[in-house]
C-alpha atoms as a PDB file:
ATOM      1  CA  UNK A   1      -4.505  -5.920  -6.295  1.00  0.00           C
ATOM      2  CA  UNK A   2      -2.179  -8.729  -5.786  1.00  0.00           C
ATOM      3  CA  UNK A   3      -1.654  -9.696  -1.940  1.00  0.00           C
ATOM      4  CA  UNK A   4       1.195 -12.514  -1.320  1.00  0.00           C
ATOM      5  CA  UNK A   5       1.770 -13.713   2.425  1.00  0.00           C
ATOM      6  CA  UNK A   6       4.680 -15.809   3.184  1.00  0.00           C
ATOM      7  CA  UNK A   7       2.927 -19.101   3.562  1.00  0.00           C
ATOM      8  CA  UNK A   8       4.375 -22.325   5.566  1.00  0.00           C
ATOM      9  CA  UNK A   9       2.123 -25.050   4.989  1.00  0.00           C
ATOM     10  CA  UNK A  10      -1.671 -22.772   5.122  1.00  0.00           C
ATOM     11  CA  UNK A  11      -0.075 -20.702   8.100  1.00  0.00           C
ATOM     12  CA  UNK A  12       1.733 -17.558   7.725  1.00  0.00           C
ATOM     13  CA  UNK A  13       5.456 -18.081   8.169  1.00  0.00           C
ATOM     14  CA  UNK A  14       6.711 -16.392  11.031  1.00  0.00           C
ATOM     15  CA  UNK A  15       9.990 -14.807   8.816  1.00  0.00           C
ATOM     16  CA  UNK A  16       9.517 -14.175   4.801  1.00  0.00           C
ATOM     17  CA  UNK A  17      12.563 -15.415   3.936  1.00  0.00           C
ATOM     18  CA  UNK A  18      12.418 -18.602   5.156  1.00  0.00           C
ATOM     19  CA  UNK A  19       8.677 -19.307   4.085  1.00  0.00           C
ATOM     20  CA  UNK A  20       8.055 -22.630   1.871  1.00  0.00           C
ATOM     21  CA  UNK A  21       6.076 -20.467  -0.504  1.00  0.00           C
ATOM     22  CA  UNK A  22       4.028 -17.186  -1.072  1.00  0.00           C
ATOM     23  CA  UNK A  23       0.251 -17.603  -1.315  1.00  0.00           C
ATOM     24  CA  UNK A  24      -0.899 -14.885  -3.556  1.00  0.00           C
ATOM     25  CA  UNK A  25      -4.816 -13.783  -3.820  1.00  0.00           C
ATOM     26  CA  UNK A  26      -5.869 -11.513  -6.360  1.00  0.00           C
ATOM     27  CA  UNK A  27      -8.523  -9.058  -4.691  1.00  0.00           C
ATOM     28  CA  UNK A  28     -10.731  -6.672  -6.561  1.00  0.00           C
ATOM     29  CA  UNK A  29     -13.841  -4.615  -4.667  1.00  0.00           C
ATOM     30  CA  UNK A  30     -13.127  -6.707  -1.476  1.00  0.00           C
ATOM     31  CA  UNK A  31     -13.430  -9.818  -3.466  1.00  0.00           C
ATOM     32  CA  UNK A  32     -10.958 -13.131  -3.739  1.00  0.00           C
ATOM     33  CA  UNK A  33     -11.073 -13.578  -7.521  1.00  0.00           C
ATOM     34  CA  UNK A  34      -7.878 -15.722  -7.504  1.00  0.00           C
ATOM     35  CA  UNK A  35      -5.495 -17.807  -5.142  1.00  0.00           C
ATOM     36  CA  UNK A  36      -2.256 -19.384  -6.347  1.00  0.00           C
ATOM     37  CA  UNK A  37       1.021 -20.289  -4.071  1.00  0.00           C
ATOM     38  CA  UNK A  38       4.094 -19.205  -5.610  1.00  0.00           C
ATOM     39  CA  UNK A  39       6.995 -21.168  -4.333  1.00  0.00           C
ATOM     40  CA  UNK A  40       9.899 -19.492  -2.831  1.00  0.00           C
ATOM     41  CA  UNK A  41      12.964 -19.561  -4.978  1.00  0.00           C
ATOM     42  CA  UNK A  42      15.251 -19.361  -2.155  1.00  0.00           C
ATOM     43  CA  UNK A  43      16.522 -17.185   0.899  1.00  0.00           C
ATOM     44  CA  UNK A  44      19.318 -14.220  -1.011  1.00  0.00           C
ATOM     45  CA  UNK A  45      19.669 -10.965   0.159  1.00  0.00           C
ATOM     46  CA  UNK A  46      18.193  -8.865  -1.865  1.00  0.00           C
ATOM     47  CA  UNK A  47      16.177 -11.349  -3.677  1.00  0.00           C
ATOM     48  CA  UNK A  48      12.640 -11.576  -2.540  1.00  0.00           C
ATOM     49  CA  UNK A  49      11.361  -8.245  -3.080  1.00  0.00           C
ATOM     50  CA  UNK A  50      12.934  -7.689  -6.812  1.00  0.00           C
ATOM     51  CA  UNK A  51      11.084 -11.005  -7.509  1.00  0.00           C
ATOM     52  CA  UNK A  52       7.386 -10.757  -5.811  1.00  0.00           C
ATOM     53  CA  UNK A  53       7.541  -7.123  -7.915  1.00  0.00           C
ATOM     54  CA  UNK A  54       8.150  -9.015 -11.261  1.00  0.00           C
ATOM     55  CA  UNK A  55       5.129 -10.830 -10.125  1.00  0.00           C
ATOM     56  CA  UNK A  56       2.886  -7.744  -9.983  1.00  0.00           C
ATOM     57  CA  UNK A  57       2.645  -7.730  -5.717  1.00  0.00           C
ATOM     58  CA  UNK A  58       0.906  -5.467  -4.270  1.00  0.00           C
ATOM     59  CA  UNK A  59       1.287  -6.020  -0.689  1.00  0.00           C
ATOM     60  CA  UNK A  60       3.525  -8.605   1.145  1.00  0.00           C
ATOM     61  CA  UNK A  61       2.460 -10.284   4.376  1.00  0.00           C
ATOM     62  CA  UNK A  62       4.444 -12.090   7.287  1.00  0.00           C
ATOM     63  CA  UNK A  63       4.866 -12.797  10.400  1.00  0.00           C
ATOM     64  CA  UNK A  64       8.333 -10.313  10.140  1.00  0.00           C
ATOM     65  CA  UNK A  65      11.120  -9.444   8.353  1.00  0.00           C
ATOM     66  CA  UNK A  66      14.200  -7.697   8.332  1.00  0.00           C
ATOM     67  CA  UNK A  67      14.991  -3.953   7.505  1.00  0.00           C
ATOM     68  CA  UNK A  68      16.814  -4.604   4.607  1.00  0.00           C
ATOM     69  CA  UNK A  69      13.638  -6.066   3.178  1.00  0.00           C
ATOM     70  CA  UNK A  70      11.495  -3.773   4.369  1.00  0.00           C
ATOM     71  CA  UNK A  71      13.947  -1.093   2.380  1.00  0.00           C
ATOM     72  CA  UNK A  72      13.664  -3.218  -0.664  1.00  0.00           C
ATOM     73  CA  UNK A  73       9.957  -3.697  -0.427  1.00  0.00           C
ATOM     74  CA  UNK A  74       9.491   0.614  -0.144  1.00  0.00           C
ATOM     75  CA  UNK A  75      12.122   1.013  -3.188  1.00  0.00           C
ATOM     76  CA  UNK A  76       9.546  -1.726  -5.138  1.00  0.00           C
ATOM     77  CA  UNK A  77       6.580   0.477  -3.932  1.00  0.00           C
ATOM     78  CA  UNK A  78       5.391  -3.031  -2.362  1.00  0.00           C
ATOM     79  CA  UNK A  79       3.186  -2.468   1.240  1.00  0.00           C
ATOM     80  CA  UNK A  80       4.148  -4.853   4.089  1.00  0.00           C
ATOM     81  CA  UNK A  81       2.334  -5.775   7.069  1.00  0.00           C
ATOM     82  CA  UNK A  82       4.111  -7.370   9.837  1.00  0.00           C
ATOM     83  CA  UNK A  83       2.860  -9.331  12.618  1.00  0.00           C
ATOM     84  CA  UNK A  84       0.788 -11.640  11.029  1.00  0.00           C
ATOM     85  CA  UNK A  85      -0.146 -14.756  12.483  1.00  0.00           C
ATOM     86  CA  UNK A  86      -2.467 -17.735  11.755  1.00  0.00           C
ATOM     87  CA  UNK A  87      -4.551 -19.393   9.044  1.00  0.00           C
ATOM     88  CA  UNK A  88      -3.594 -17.114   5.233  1.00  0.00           C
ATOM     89  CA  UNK A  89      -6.894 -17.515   4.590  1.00  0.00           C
ATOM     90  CA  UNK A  90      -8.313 -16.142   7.652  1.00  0.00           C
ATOM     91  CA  UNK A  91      -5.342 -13.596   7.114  1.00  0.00           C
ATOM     92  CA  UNK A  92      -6.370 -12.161   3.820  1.00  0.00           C
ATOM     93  CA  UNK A  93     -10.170 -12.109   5.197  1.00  0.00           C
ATOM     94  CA  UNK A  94      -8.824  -9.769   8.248  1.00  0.00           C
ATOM     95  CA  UNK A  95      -6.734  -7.872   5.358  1.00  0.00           C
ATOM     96  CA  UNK A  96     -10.162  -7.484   3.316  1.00  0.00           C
ATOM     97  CA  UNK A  97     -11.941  -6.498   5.808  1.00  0.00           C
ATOM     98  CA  UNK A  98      -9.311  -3.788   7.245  1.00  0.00           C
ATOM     99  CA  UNK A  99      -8.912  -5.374  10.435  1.00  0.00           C
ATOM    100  CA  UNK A 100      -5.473  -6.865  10.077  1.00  0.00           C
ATOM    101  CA  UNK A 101      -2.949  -3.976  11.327  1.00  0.00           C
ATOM    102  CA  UNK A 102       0.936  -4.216  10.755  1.00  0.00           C
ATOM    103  CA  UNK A 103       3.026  -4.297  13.990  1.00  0.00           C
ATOM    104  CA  UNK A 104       6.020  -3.149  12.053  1.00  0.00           C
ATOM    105  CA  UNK A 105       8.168  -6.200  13.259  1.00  0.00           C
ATOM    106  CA  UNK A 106      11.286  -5.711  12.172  1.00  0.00           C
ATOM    107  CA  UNK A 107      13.483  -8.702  13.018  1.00  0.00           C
ATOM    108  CA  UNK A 108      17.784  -8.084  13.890  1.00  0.00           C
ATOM    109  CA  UNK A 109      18.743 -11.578  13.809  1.00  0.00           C
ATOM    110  CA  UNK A 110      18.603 -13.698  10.931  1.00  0.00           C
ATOM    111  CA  UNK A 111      21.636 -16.537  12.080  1.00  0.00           C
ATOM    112  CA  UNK A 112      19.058 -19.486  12.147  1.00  0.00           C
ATOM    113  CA  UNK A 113      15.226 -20.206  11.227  1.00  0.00           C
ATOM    114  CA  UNK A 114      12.378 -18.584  13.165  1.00  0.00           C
ATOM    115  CA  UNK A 115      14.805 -15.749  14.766  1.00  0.00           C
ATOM    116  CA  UNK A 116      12.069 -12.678  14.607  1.00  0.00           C
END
């Protein structure tokens, strides 16, 4: 299973869009077996979810999004957990281990940076 979670330097990015990149773990029997960062092509409607499912992603992570994402993500069959927060690798530990819950953030604004 491939996990990305929008990254901003090692802390998860408060709005997908906007992160610097995607760190992406690939986790089999509750096990990191791989971590890469995928940079973030850029900000387009639309965009980001066609593109993380060419890249085989299971499961997106952030801090929020908007609903139009979180419509794209469902059409791409892609699970998203809002409400993240903190160090990603502390992130996809609480993921692992079940503990990390989505909030369902959903943000309304999107006019300027760090709006959710």
């Amino acid at each position: 299973m491939k996990i990305a979670i929008a990254t901003i330097q090692d802390q998860v990015c408060e709005h997908f869009g906007y992160c610097e990149s995607f760190t992406v773990y690939d986790v089999e029997n509750e096990q990191i077996i791989n971590k890469t960062k995928l940079v973030n092509p850029g900000h387009r409607p639309g965009f980001l979810p066609a593109f993380l499912s060419e890249h085989g992603i299971n499961v997106i992570i952030a801090g929020g999004m908007g609903s139009g994402a979180v419509d794209l993500f469902n059409e791409n069959h892609i699970a998203i957990i809002t409400g993240a927060s903190g160090n990603v690798d502390s992130v996809i530990n609480q993921w692992i281990t079940r503990e990390l819950k989505s909030n369902g953030s959903i943000c309304n604004e999107h006019q300027h940076h760090g709006d959710c």
